[in-house]
N, C-alpha and C. Protein backbone atom coordinates (compact mmCIF):
# COMPACT_ATOMS: atom_id res chain seq x y z
N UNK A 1 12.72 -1.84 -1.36
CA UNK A 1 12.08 -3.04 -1.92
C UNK A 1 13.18 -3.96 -2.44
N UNK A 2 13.28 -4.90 -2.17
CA UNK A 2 14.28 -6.23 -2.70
C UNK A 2 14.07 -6.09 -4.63
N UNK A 3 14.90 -6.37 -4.89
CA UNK A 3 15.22 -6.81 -6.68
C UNK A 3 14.28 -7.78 -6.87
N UNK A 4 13.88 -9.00 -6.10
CA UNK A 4 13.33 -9.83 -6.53
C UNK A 4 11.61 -9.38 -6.33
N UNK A 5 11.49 -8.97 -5.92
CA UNK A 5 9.56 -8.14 -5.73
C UNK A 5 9.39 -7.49 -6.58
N UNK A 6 7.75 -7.97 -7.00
CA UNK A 6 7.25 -7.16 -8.19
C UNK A 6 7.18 -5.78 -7.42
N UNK A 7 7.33 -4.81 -8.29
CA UNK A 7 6.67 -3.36 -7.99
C UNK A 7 5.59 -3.07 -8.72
N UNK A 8 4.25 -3.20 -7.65
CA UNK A 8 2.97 -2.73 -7.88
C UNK A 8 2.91 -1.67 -8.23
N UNK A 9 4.15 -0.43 -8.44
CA UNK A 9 3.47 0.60 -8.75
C UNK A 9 4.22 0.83 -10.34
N UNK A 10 4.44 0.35 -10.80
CA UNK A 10 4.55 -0.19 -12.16
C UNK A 10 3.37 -0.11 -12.80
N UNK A 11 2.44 -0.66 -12.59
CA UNK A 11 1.08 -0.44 -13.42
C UNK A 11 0.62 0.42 -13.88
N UNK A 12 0.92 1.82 -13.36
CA UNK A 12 0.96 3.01 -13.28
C UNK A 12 1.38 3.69 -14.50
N UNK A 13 2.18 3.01 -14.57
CA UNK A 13 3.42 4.24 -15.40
C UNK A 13 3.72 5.25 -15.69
N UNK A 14 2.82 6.37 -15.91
CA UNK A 14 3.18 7.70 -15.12
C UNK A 14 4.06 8.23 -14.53
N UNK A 15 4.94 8.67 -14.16
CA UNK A 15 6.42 8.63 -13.54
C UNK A 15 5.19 9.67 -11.86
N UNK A 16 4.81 10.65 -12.56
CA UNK A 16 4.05 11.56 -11.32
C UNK A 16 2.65 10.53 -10.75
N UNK A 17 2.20 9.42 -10.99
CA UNK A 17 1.30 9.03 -10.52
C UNK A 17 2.28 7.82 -9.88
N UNK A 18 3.07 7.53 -10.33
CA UNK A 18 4.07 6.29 -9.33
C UNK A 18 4.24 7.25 -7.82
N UNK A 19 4.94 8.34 -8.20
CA UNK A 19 5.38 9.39 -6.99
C UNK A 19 4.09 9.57 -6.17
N UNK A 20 2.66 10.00 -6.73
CA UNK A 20 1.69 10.23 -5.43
C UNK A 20 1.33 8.54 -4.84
N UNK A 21 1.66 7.10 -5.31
CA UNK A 21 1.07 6.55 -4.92
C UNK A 21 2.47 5.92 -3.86
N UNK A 22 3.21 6.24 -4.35
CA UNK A 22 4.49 5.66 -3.47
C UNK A 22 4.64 6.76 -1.89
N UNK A 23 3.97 7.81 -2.11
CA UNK A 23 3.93 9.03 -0.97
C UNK A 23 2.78 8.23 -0.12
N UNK A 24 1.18 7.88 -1.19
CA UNK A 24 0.31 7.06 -0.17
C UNK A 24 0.53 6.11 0.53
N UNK A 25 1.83 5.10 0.11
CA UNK A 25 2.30 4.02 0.83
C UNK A 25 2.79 4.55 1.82
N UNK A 26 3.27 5.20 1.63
CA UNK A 26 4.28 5.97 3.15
C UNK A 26 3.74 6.19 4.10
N UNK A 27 2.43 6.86 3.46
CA UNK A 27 1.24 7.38 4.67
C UNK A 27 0.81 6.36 5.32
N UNK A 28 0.40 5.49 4.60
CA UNK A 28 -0.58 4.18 4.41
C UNK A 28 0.21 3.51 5.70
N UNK A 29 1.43 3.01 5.41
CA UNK A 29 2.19 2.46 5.71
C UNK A 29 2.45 2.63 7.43
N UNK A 30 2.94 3.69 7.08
CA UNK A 30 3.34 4.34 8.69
C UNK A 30 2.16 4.59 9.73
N UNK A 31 0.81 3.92 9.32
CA UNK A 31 -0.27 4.23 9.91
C UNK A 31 -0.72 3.07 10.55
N UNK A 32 -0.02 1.80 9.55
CA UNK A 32 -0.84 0.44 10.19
C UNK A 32 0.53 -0.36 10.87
N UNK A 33 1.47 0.25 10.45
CA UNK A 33 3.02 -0.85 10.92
C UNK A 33 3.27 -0.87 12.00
N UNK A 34 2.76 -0.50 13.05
CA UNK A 34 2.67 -0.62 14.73
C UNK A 34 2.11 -1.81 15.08
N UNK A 35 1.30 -1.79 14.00
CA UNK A 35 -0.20 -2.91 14.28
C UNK A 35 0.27 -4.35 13.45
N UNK A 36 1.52 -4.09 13.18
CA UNK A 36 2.17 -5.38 12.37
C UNK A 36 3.14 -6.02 13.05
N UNK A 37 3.39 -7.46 13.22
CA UNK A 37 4.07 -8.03 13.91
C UNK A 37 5.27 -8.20 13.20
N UNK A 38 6.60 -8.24 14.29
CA UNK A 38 7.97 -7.55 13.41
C UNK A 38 8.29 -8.33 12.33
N UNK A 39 8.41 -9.62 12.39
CA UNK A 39 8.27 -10.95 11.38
C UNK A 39 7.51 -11.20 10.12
N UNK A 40 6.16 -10.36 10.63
CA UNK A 40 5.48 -10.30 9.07
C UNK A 40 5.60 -8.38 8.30
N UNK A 41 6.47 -7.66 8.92
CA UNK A 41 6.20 -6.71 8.15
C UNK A 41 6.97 -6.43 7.00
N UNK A 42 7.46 -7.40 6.52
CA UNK A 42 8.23 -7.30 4.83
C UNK A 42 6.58 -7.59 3.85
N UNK A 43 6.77 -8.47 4.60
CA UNK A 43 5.17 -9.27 3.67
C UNK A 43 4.08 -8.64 3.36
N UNK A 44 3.68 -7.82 5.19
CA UNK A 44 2.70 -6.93 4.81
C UNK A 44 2.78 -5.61 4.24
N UNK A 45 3.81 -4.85 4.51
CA UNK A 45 4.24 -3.86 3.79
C UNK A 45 3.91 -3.88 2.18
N UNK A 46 4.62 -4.98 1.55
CA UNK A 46 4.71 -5.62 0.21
C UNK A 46 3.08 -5.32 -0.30
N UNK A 47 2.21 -6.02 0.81
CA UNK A 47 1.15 -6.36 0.29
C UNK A 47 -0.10 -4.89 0.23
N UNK A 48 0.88 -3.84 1.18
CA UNK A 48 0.28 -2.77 1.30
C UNK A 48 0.48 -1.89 -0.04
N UNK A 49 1.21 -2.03 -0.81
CA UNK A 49 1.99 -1.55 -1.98
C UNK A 49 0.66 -1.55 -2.93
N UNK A 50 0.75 -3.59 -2.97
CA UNK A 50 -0.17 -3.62 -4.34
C UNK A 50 -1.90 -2.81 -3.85
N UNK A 51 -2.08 -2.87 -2.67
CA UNK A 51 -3.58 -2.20 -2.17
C UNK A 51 -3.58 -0.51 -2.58
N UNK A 52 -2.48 0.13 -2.18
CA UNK A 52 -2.29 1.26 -2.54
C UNK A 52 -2.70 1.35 -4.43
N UNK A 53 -1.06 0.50 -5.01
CA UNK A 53 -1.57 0.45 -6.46
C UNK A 53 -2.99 0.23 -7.04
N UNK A 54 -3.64 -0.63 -6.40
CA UNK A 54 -5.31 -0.84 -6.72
C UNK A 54 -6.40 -0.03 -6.38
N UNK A 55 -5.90 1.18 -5.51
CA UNK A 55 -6.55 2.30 -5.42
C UNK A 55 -6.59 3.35 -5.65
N UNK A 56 -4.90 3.51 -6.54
CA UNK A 56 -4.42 4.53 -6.96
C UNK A 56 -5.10 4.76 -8.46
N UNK A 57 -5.49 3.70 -8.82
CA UNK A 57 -6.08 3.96 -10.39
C UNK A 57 -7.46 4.69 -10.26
N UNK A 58 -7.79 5.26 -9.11
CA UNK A 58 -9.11 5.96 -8.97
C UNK A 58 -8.79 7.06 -8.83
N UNK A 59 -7.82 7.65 -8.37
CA UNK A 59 -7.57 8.81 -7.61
C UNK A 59 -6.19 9.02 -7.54
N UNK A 60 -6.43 10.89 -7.87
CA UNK A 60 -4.64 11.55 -8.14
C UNK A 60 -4.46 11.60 -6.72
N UNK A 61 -5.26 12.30 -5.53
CA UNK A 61 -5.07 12.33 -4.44
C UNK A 61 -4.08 11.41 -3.48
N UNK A 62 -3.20 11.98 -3.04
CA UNK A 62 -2.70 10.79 -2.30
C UNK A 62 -3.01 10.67 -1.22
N UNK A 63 -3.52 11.44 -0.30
CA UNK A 63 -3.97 11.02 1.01
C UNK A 63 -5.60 10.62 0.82
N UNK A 64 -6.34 10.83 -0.22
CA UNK A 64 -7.45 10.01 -0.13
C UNK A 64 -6.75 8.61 -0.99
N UNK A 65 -6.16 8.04 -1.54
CA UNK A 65 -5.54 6.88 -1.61
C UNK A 65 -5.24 6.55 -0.60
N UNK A 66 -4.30 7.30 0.15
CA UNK A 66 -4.01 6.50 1.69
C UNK A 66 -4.79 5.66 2.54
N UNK A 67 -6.07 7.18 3.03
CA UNK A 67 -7.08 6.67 3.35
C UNK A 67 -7.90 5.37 2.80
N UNK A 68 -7.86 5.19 1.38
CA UNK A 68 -8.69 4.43 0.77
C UNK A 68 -7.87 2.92 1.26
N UNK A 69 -6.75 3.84 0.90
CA UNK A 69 -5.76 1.69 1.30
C UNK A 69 -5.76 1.50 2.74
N UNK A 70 -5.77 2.28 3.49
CA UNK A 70 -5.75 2.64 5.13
C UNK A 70 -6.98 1.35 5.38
N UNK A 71 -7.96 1.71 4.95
CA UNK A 71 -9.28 0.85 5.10
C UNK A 71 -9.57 -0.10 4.71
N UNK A 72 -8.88 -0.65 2.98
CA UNK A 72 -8.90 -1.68 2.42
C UNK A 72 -8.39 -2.62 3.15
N UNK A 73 -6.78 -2.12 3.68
CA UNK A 73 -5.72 -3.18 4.21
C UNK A 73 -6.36 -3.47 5.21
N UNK A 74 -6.78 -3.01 6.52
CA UNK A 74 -7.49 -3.15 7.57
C UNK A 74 -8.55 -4.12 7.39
N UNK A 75 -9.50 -4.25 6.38
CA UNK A 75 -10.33 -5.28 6.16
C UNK A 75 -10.19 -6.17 5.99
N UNK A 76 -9.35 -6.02 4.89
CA UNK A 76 -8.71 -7.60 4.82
C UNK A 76 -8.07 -8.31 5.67
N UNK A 77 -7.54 -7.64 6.20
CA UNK A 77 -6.60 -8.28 7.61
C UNK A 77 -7.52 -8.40 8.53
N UNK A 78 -8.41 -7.87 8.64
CA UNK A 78 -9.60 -8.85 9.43
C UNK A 78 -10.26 -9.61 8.91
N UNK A 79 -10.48 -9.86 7.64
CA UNK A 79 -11.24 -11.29 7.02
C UNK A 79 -10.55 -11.87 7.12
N UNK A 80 -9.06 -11.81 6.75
CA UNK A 80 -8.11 -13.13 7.19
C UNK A 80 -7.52 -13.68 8.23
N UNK A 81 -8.03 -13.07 9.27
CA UNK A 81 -7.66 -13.68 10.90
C UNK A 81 -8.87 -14.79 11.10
N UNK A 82 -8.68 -16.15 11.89
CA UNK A 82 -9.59 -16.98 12.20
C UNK A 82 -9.96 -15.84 12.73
């Protein structure tokens, strides 16, 4: 992550709930970044972070976080395509 980007998983603070939600990004991550065009994947990555963080406050689980951001990110990225 660049110095200058917030880190969404800050909100957290937990040192062990930063670690399962930064593992869900990974998952998360490595699941949709095929499906990301090479130019926007700083951005979307970034933006996969804070989705993870906003789902992580439900759940210790990290692969049902994954899952949960897996689906979030996907939606949204289809509401925001014309």
């Amino acid at each position: 992550m660049r110095t200058n980007e917030a880190n969404p998983f800050a909100i957290l603070e937990d040192p062990g709930a930063m670690a399962r939600a930064e593992s869900a990004w990974a998952a998360a991550w490595s699941y949709v970044e095929h499906g990301v065009p090479a130019g926007d994947q700083e951005r979307q990555s970034q933006r996969m972070k804070f989705v993870v963080a906003s789902v992580a406050l439900g759940t210790d689980d990290p692969r049902e976080m994954a899952n949960k951001a897996i689906q979030r990110f996907l939606k949204e990225t289809r509401t925001r395509r014309p």
